[in-house]
C-alpha atoms as a PDB file:
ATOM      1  CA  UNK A   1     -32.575 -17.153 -73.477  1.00  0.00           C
ATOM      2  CA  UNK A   2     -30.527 -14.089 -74.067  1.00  0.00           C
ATOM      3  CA  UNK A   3     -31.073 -12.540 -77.649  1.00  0.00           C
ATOM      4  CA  UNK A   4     -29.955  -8.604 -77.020  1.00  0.00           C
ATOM      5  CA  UNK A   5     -28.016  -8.125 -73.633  1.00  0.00           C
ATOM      6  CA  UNK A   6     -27.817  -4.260 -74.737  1.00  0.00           C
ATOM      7  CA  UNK A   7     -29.186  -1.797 -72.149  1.00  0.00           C
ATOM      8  CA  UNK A   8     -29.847  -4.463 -69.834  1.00  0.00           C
ATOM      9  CA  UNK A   9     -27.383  -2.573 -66.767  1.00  0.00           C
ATOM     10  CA  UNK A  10     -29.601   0.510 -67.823  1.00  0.00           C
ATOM     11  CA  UNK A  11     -32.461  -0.561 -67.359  1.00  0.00           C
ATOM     12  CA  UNK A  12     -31.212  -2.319 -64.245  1.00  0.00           C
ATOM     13  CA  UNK A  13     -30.165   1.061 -62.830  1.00  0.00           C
ATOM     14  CA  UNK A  14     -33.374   2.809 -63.932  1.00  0.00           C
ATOM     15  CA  UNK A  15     -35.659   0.139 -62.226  1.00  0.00           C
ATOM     16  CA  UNK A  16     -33.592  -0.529 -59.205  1.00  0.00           C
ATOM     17  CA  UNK A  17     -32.808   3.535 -58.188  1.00  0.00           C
ATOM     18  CA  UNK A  18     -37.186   3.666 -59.114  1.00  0.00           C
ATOM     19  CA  UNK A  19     -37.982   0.371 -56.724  1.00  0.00           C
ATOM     20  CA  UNK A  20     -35.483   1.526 -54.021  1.00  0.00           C
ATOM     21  CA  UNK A  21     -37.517   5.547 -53.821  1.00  0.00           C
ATOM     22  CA  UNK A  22     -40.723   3.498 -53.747  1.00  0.00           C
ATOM     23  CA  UNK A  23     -39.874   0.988 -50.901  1.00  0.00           C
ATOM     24  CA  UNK A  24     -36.137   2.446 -49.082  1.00  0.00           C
ATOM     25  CA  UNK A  25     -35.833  -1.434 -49.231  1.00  0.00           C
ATOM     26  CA  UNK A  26     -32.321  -2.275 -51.166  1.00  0.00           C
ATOM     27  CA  UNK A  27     -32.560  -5.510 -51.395  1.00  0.00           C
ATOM     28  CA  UNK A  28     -36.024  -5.997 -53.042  1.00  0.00           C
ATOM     29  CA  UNK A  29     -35.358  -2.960 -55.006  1.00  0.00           C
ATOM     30  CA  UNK A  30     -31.993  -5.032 -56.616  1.00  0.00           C
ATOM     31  CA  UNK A  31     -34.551  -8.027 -57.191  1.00  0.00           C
ATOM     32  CA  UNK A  32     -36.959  -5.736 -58.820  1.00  0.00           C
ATOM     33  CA  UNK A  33     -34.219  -4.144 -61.051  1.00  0.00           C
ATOM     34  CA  UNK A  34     -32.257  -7.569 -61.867  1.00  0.00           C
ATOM     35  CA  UNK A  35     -35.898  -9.632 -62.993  1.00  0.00           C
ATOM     36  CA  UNK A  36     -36.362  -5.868 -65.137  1.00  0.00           C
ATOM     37  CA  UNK A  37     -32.862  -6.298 -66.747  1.00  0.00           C
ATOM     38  CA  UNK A  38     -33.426 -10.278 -67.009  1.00  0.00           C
ATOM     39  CA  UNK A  39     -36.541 -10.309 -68.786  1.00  0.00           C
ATOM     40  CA  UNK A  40     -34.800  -7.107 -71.242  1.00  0.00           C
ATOM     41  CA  UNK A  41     -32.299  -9.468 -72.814  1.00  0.00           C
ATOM     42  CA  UNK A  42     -35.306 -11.898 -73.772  1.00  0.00           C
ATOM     43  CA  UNK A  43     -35.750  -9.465 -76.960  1.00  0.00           C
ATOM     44  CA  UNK A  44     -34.342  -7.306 -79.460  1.00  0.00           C
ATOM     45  CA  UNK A  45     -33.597  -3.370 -78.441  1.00  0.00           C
ATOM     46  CA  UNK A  46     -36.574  -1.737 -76.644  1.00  0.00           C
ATOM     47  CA  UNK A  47     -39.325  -4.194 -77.350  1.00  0.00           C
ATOM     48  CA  UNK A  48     -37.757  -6.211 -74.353  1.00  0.00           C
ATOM     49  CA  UNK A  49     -38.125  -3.121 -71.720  1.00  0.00           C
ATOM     50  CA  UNK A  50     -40.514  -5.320 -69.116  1.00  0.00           C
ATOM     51  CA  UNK A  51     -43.736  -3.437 -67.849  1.00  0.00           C
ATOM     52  CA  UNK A  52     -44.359  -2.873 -64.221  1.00  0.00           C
ATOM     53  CA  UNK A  53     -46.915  -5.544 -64.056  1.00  0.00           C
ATOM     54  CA  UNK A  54     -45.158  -8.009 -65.636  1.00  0.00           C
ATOM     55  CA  UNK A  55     -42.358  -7.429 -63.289  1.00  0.00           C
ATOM     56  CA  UNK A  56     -44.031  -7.660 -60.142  1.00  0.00           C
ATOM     57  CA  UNK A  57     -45.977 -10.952 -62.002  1.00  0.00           C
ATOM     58  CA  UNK A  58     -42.962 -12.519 -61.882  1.00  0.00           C
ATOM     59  CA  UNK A  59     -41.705 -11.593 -58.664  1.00  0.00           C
ATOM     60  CA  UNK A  60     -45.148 -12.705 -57.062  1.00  0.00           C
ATOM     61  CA  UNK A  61     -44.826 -16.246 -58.953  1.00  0.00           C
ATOM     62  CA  UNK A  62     -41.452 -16.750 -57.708  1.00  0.00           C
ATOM     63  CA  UNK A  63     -40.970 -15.539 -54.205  1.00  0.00           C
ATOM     64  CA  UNK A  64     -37.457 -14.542 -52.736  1.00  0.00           C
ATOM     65  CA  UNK A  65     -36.530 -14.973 -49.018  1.00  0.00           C
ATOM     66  CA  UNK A  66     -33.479 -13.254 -48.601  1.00  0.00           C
ATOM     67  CA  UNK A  67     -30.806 -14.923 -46.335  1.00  0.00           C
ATOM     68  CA  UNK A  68     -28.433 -12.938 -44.488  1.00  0.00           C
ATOM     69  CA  UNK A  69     -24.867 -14.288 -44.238  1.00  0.00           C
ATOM     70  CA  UNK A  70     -23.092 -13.022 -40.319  1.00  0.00           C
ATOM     71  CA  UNK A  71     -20.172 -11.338 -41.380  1.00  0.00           C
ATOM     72  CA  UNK A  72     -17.241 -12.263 -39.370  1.00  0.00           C
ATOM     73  CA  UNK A  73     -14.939  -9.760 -37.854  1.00  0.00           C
ATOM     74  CA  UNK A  74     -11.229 -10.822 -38.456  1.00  0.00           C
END
């Protein structure tokens, strides 16, 4: 339930551009940084900034398969 959506595309940037120069991988690193801003807006101001840990708990409870759509040339 959102309570404080403020900083929430920070701390999406901050978490995705740190995921993505860990792994190179885009796509996980825009998981990682959208579950980060996600669990922000849970909370009022900085007491909703996610750890690591509880980050990657989440992402390890609820896998994510990601499906690639063809693009079609036109």
């Amino acid at each position: 339930m959102e309570v404080d959506p403020t900083g929430a595309g920070d701390i999406f940037t901050t978490a995705f551009l740190i995921r993505l120069e860990e792994t190179g991988d885009p796509i996980m690193a825009a998981r990682f940084g959208n579950v980060a801003a996600s669990m922000s807006v849970e909370h009022v101001g900085t007491t909703g900034i996610p750890t690591r840990q509880a980050i990657l708990a989440y992402m390890e409870a609820h896998p994510f398969e990601p499906t690639f759509v063809e693009q079609t040339k036109f």
